[in-house]
PDB file of N, CA and C in Angstrom:
ATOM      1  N   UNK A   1       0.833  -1.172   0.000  1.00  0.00           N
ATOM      2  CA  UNK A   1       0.000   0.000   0.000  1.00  0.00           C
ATOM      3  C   UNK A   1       0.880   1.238   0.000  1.00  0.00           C
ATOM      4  N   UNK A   2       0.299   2.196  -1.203  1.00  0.00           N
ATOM      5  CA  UNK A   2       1.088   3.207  -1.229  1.00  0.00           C
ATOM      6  C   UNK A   2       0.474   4.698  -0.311  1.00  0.00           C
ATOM      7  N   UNK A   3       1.092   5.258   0.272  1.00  0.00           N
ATOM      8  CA  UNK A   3       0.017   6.756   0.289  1.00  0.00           C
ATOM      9  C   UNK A   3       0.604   7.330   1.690  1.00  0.00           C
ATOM     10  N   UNK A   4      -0.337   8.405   2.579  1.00  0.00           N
ATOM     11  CA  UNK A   4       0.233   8.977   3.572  1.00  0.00           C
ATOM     12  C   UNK A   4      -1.509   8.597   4.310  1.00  0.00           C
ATOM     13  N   UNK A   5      -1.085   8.119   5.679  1.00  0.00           N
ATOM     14  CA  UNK A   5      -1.597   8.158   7.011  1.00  0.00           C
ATOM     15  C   UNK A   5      -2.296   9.588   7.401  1.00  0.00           C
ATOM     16  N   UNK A   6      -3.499   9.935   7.390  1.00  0.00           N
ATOM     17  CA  UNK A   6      -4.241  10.528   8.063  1.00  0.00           C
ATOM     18  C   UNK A   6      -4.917  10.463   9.114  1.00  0.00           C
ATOM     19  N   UNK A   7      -4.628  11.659   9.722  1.00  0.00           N
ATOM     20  CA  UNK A   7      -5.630  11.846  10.950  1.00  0.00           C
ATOM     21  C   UNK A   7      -6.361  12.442  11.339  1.00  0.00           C
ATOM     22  N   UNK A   8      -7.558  12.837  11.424  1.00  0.00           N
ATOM     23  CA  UNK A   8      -8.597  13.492  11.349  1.00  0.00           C
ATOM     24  C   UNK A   8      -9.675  13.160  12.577  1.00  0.00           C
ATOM     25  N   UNK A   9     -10.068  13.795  13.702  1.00  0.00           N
ATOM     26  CA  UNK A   9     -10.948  13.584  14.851  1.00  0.00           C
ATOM     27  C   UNK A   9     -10.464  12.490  14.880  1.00  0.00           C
ATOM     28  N   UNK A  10      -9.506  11.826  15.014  1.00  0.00           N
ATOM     29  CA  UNK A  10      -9.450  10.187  16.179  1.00  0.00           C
ATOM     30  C   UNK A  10      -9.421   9.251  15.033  1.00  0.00           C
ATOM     31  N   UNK A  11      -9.798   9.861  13.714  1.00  0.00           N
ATOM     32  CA  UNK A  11      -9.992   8.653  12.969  1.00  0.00           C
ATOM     33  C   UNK A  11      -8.316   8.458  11.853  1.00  0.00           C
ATOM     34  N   UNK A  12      -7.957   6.849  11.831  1.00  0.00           N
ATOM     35  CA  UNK A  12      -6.679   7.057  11.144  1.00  0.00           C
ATOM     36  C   UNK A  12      -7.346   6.464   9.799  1.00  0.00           C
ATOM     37  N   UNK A  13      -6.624   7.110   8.686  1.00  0.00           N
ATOM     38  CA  UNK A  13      -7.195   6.567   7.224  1.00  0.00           C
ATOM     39  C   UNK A  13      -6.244   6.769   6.135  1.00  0.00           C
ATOM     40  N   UNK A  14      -6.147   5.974   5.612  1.00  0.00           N
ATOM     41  CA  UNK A  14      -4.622   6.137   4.118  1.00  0.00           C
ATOM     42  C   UNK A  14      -5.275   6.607   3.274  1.00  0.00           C
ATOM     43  N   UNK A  15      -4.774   7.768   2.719  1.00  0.00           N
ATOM     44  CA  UNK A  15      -4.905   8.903   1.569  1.00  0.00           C
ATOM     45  C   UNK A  15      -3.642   7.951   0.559  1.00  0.00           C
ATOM     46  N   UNK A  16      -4.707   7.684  -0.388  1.00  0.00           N
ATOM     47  CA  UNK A  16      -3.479   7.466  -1.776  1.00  0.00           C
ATOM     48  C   UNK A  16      -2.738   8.122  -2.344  1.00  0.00           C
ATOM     49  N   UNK A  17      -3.620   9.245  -2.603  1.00  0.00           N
ATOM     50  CA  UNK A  17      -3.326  10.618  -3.613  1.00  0.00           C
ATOM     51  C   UNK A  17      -2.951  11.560  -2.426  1.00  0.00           C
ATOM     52  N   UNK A  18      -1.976  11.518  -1.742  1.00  0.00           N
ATOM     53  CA  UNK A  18      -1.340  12.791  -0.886  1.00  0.00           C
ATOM     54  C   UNK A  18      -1.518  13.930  -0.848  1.00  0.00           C
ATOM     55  N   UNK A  19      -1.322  14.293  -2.436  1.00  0.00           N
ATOM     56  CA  UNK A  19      -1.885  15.382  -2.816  1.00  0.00           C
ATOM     57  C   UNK A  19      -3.236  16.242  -3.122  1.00  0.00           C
ATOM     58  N   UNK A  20      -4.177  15.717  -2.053  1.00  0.00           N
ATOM     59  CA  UNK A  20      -5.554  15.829  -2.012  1.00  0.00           C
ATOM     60  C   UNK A  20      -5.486  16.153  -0.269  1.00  0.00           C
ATOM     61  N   UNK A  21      -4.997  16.086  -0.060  1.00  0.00           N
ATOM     62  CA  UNK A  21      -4.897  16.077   1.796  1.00  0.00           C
ATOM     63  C   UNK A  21      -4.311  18.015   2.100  1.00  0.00           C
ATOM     64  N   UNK A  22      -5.138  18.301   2.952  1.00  0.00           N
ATOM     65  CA  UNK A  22      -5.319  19.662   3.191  1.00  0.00           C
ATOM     66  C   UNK A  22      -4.517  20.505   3.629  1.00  0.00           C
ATOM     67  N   UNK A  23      -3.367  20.181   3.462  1.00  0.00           N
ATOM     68  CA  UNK A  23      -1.682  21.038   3.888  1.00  0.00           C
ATOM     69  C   UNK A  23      -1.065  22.330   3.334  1.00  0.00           C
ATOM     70  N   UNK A  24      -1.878  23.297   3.266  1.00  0.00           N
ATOM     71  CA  UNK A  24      -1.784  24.687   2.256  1.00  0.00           C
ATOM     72  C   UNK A  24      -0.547  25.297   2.759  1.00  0.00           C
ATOM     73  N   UNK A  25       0.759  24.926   3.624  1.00  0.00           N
ATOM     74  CA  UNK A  25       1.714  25.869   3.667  1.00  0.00           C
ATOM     75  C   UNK A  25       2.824  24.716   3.174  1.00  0.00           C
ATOM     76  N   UNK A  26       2.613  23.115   2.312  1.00  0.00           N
ATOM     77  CA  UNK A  26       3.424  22.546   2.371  1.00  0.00           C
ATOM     78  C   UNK A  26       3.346  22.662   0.999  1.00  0.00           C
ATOM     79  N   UNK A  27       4.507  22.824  -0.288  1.00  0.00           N
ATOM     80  CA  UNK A  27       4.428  22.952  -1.311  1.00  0.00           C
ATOM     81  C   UNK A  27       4.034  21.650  -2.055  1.00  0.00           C
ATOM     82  N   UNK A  28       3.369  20.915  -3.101  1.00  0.00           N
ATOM     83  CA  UNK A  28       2.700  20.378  -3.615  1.00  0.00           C
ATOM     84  C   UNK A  28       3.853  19.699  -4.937  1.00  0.00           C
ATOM     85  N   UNK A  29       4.608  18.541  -4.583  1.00  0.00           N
ATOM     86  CA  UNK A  29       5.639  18.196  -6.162  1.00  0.00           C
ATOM     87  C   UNK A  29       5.759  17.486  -6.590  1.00  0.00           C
ATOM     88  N   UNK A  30       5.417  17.885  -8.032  1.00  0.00           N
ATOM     89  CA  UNK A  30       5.115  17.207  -9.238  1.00  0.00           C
ATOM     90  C   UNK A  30       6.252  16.589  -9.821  1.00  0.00           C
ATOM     91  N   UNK A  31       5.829  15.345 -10.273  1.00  0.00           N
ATOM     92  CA  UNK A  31       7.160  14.886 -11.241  1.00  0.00           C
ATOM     93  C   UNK A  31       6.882  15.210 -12.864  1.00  0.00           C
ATOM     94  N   UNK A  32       8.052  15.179 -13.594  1.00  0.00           N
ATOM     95  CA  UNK A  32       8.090  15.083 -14.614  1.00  0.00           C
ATOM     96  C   UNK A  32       9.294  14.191 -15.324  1.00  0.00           C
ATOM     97  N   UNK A  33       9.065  14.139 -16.659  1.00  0.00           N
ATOM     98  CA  UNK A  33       9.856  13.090 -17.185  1.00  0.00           C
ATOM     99  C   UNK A  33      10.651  13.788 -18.049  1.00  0.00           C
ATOM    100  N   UNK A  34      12.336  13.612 -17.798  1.00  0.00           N
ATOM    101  CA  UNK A  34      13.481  14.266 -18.654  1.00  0.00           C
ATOM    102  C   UNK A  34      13.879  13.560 -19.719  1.00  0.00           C
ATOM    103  N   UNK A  35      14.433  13.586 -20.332  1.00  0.00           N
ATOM    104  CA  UNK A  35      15.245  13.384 -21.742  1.00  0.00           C
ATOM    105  C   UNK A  35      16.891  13.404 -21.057  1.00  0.00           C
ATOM    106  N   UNK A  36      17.483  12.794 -20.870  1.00  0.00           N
ATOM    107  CA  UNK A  36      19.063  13.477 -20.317  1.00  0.00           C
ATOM    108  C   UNK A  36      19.810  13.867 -21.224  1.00  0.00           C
ATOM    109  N   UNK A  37      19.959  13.345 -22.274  1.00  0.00           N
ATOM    110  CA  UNK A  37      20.670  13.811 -23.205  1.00  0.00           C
ATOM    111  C   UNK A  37      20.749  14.792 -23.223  1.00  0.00           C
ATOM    112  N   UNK A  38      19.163  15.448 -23.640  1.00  0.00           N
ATOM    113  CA  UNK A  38      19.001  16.809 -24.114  1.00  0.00           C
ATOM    114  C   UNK A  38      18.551  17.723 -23.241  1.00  0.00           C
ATOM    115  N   UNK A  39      18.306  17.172 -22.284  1.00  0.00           N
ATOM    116  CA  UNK A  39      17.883  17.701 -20.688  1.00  0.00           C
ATOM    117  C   UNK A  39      16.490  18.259 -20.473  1.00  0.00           C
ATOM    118  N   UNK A  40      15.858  17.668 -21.983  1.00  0.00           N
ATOM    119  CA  UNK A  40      14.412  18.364 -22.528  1.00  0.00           C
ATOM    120  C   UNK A  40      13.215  17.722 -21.597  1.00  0.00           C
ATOM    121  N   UNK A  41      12.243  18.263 -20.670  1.00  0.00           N
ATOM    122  CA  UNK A  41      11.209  17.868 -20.301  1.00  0.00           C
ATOM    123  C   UNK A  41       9.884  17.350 -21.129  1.00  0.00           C
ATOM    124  N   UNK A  42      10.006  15.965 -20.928  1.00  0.00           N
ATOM    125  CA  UNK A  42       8.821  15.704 -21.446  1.00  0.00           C
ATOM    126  C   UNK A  42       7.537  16.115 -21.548  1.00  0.00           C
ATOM    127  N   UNK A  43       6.848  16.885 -22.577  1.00  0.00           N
ATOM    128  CA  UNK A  43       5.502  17.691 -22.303  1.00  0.00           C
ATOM    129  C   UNK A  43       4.726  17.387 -23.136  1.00  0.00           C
ATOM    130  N   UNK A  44       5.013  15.933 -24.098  1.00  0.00           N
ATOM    131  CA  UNK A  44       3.562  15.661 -24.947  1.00  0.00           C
ATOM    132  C   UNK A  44       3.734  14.077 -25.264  1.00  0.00           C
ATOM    133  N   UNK A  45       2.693  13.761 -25.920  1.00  0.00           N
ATOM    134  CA  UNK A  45       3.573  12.012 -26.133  1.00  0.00           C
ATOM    135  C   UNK A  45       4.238  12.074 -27.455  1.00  0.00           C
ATOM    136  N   UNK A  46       3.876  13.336 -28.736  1.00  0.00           N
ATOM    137  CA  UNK A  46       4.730  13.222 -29.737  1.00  0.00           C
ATOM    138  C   UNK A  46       6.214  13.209 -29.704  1.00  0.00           C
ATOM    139  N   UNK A  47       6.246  14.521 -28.661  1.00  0.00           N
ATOM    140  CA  UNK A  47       8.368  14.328 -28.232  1.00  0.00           C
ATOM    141  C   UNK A  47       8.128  13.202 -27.495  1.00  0.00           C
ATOM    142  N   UNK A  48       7.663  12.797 -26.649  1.00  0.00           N
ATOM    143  CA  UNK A  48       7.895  11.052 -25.989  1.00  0.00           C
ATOM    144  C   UNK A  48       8.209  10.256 -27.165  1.00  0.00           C
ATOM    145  N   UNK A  49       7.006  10.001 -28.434  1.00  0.00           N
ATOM    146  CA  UNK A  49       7.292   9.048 -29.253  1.00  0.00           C
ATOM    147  C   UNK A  49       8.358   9.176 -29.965  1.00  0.00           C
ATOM    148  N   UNK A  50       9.120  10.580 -30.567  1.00  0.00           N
ATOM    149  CA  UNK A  50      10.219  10.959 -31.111  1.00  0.00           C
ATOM    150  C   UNK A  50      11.652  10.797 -30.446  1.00  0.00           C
ATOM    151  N   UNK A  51      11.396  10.182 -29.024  1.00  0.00           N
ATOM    152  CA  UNK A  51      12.385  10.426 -28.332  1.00  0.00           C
ATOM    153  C   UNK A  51      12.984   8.952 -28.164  1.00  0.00           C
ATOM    154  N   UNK A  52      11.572   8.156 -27.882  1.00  0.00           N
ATOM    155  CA  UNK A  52      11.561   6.685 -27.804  1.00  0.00           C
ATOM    156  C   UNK A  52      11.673   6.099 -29.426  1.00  0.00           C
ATOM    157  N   UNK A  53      11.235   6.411 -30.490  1.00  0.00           N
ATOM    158  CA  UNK A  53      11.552   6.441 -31.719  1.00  0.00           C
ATOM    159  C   UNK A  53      13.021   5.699 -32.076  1.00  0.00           C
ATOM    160  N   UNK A  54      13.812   6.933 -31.711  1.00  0.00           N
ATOM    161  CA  UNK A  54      15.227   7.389 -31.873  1.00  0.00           C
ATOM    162  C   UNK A  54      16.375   5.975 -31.589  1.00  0.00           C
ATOM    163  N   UNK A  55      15.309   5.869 -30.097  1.00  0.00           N
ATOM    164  CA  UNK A  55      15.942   4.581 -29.482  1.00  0.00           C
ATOM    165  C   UNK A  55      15.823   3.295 -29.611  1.00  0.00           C
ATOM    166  N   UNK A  56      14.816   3.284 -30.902  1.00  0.00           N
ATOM    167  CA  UNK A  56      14.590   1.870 -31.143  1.00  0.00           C
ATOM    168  C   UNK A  56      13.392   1.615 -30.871  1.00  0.00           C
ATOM    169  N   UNK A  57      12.449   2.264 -30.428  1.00  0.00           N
ATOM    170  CA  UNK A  57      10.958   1.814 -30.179  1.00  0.00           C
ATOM    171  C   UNK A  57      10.145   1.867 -30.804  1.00  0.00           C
ATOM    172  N   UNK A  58       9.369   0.906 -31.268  1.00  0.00           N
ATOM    173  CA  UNK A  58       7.981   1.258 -32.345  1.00  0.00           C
ATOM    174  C   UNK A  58       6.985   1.101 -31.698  1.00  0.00           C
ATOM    175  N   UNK A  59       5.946   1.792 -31.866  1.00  0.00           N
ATOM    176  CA  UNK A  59       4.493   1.629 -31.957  1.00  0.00           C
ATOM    177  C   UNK A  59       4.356   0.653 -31.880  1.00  0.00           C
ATOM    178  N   UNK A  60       3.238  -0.035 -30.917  1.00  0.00           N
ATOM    179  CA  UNK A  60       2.516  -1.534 -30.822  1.00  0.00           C
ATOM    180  C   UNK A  60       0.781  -1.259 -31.064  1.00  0.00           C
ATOM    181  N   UNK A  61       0.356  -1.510 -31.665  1.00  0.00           N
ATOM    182  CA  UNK A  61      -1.386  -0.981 -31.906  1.00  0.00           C
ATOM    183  C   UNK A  61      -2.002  -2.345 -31.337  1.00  0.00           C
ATOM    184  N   UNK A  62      -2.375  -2.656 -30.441  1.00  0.00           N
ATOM    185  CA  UNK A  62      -2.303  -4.048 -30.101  1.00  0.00           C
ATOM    186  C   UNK A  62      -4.304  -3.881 -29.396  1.00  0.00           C
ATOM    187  N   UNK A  63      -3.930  -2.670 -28.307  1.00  0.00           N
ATOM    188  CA  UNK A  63      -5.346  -2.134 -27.455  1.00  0.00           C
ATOM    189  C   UNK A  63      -5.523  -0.917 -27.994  1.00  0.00           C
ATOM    190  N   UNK A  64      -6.170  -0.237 -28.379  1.00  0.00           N
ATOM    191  CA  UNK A  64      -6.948   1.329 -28.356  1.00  0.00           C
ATOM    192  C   UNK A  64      -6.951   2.111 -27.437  1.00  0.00           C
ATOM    193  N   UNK A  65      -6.675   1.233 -26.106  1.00  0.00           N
ATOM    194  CA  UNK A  65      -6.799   1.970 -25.351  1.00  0.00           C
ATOM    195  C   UNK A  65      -6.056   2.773 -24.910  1.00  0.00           C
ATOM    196  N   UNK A  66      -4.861   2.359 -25.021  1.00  0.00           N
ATOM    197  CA  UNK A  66      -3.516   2.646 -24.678  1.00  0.00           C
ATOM    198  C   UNK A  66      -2.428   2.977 -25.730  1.00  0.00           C
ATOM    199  N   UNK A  67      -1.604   3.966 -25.286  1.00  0.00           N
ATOM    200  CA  UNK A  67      -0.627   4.005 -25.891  1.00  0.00           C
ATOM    201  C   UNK A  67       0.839   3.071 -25.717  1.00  0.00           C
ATOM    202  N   UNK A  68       1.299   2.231 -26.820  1.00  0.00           N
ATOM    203  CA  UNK A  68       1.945   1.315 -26.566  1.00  0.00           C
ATOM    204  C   UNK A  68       3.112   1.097 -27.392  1.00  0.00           C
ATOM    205  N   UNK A  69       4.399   0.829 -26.988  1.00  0.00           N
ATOM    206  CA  UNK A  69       5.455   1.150 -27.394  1.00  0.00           C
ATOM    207  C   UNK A  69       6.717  -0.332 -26.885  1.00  0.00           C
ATOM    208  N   UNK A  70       6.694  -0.775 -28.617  1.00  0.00           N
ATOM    209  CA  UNK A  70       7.745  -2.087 -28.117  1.00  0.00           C
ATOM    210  C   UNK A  70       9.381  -2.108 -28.501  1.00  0.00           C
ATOM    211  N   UNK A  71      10.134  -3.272 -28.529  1.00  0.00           N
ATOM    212  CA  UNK A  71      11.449  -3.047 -29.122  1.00  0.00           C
ATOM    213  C   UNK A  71      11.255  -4.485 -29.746  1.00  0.00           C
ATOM    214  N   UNK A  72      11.429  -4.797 -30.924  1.00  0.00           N
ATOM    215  CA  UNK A  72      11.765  -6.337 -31.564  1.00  0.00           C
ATOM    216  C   UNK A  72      12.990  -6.928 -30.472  1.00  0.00           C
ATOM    217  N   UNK A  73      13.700  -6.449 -30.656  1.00  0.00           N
ATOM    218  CA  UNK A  73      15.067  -7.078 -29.718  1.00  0.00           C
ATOM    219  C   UNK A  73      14.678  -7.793 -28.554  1.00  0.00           C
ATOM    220  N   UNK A  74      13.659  -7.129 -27.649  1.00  0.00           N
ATOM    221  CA  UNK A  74      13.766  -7.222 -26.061  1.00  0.00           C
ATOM    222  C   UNK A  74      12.052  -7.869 -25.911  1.00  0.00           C
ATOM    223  N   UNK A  75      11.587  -7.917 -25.121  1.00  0.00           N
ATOM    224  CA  UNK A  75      10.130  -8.507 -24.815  1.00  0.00           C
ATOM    225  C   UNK A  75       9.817  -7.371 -23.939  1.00  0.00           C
ATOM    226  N   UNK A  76      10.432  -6.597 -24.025  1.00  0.00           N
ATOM    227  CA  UNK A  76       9.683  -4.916 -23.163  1.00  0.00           C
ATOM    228  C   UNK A  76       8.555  -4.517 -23.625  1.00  0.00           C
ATOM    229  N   UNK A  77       7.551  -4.174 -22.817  1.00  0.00           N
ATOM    230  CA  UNK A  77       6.431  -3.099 -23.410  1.00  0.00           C
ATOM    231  C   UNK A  77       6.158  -2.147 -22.677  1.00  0.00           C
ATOM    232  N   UNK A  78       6.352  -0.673 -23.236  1.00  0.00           N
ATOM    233  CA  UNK A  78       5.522   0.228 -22.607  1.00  0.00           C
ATOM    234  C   UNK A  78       4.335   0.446 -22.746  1.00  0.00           C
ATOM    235  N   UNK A  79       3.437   0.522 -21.689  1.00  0.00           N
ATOM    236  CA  UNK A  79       1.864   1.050 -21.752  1.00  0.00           C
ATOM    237  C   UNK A  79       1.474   1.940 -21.372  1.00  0.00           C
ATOM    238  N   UNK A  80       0.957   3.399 -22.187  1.00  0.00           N
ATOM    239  CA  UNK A  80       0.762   4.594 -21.071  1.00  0.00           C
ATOM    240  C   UNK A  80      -0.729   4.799 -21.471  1.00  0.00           C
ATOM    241  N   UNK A  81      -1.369   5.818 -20.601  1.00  0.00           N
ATOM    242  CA  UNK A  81      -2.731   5.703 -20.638  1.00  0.00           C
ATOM    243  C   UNK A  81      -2.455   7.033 -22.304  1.00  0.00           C
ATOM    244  N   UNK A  82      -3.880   6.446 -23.217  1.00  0.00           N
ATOM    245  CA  UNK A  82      -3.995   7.623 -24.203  1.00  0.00           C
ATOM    246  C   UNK A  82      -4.239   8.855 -24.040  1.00  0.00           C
ATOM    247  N   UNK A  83      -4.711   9.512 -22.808  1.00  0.00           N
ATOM    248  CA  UNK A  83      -4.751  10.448 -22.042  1.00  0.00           C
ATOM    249  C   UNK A  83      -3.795  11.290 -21.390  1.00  0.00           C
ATOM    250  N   UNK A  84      -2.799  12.229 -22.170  1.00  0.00           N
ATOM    251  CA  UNK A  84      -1.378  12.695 -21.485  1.00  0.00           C
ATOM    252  C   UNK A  84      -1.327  13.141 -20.482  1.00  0.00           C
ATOM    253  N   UNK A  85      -2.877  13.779 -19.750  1.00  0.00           N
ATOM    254  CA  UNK A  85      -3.091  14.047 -18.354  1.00  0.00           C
ATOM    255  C   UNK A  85      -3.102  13.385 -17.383  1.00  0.00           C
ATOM    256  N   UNK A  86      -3.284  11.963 -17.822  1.00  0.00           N
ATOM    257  CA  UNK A  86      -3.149  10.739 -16.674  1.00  0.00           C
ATOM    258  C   UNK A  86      -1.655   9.972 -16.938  1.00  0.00           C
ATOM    259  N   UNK A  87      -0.866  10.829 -17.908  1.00  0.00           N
ATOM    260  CA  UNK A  87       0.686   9.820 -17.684  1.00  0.00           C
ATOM    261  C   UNK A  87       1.237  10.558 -16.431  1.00  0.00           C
ATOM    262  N   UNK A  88       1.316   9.528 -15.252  1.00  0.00           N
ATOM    263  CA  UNK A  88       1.541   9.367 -13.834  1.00  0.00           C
ATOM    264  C   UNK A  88       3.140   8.835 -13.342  1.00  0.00           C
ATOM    265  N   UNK A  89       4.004   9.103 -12.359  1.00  0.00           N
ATOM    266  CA  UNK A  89       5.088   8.788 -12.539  1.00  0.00           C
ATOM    267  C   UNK A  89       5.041   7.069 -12.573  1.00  0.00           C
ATOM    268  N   UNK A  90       3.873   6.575 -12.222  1.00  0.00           N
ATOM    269  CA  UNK A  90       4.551   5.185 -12.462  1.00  0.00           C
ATOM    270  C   UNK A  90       4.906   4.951 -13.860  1.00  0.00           C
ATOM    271  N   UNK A  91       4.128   5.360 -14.588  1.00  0.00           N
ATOM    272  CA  UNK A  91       5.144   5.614 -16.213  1.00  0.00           C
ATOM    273  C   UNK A  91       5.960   6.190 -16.626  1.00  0.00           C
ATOM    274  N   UNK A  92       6.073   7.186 -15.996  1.00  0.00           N
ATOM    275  CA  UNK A  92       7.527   7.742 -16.084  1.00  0.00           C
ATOM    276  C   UNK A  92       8.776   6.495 -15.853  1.00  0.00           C
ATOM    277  N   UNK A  93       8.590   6.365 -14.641  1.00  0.00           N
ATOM    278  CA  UNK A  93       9.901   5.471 -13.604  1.00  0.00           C
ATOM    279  C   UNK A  93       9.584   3.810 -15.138  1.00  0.00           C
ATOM    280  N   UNK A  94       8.617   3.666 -15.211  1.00  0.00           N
ATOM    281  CA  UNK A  94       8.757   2.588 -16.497  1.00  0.00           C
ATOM    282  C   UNK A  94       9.670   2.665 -17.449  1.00  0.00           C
ATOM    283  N   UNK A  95       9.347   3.830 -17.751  1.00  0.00           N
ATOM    284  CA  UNK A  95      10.134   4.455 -18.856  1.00  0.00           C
ATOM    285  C   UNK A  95      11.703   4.185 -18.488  1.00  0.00           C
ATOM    286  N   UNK A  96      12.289   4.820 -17.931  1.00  0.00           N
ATOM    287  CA  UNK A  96      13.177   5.175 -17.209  1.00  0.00           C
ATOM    288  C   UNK A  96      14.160   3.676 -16.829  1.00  0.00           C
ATOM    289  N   UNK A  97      13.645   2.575 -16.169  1.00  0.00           N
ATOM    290  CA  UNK A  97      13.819   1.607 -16.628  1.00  0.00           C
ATOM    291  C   UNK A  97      13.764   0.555 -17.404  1.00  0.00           C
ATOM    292  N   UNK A  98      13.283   0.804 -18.500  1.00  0.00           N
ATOM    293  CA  UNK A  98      13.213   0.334 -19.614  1.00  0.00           C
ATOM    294  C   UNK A  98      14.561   0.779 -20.549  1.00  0.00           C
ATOM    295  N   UNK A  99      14.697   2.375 -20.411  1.00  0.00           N
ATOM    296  CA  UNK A  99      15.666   2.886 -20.884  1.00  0.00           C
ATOM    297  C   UNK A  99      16.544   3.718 -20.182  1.00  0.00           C
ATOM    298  N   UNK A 100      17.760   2.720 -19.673  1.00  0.00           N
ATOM    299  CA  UNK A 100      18.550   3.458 -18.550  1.00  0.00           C
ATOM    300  C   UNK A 100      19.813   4.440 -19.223  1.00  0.00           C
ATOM    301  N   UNK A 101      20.268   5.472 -18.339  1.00  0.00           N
ATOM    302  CA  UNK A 101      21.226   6.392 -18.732  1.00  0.00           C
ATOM    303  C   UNK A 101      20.011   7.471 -19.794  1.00  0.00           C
ATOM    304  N   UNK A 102      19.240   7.233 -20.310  1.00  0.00           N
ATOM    305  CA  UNK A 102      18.060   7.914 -21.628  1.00  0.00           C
ATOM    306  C   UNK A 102      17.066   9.216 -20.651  1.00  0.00           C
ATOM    307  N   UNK A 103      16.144   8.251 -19.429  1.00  0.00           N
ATOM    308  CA  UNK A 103      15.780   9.311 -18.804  1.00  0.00           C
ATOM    309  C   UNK A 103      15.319   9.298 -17.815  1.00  0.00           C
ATOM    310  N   UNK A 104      15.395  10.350 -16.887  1.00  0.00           N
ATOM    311  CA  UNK A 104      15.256  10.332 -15.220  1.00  0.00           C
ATOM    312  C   UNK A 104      13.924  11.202 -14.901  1.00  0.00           C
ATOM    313  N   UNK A 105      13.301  11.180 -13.671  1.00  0.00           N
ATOM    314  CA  UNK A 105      12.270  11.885 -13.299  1.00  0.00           C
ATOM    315  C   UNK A 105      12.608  12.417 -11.952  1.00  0.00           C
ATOM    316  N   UNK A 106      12.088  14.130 -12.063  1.00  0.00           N
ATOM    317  CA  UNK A 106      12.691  14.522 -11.648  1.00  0.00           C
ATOM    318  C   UNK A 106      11.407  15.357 -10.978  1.00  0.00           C
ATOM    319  N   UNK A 107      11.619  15.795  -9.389  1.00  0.00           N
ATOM    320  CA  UNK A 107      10.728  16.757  -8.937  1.00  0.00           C
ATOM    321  C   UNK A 107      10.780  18.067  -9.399  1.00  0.00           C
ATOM    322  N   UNK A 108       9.835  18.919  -9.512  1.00  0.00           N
ATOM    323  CA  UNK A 108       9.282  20.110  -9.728  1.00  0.00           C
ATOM    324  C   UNK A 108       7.996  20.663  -8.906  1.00  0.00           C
ATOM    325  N   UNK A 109       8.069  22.286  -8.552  1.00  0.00           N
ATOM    326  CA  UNK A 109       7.026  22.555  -7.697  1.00  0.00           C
ATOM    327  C   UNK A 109       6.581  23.557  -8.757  1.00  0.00           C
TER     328      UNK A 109
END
C-alpha cells in the first residue's frame, strides 16, 4: 500500500493521492519526465514518441486503449494511458527503466 496516514478527529485513514490532503503551507511536487541527453522535459507524447523512436521503439497498436510502445530485440512493453493528463510517474519510472542512462524523473514545484 502506497500513500500517507491521516488523521482526522481520532480517525486514522490512508490517503493514496497525498496530494488531495489539506496542507496549504506545504508545497505540492510534481514529477516530470526528462530526456538526459538533451535535458528536454517531457511535455507531450509526440516528443515522448520521437524520443523513444530514436531509441529503437515502435508503436505496438495491439489495445486502443492505450498508448503502446515495443522493441523487436527485447520482450519490453511500454503502456501509457492515451490520455497525457493521466501519464503518472509510475510511467515515467517505467520508462526510465526500460531505458537506462536515456531518462530520469525529476521533482518540480
Amino acid at each position: 500500500m502506497a500513500g500517507v496516514w491521516s488523521i482526522s478527529n481520532g480517525v486514522t485513514r490512508l490517503v493514496e493521492n497525498p496530494g488531495d490532503l489539506p496542507f496549504p503551507n506545504v508545497p505540492r511536487r510534481r514529477k516530470v519526465l526528462v530526456h538526459v541527453p538533451s535535458n528536454e522535459v517531457i511535455t507531450s507524447y509526440n516528443v515522448l514518441a520521437g524520443k523513444l523512436s530514436s531509441l529503437g521503439w515502435e508503436r505496438y497498436y495491439d489495445d486502443p486503449d492505450l498508448l503502446q510502445f515495443c522493441k523487436r530485440s527485447r520482450i519490453d512493453l511500454i503502456s501509457l494511458p492515451r490520455d497525457f493528463s493521466k501519464f503518472k510517474s509510475v510511467h515515467m519510472y517505467d520508462i526510465c527503466i526500460k531505458n537506462r542512462n536515456e531518462f530520469e524523473v525529476r521533482d518540480i514545484q
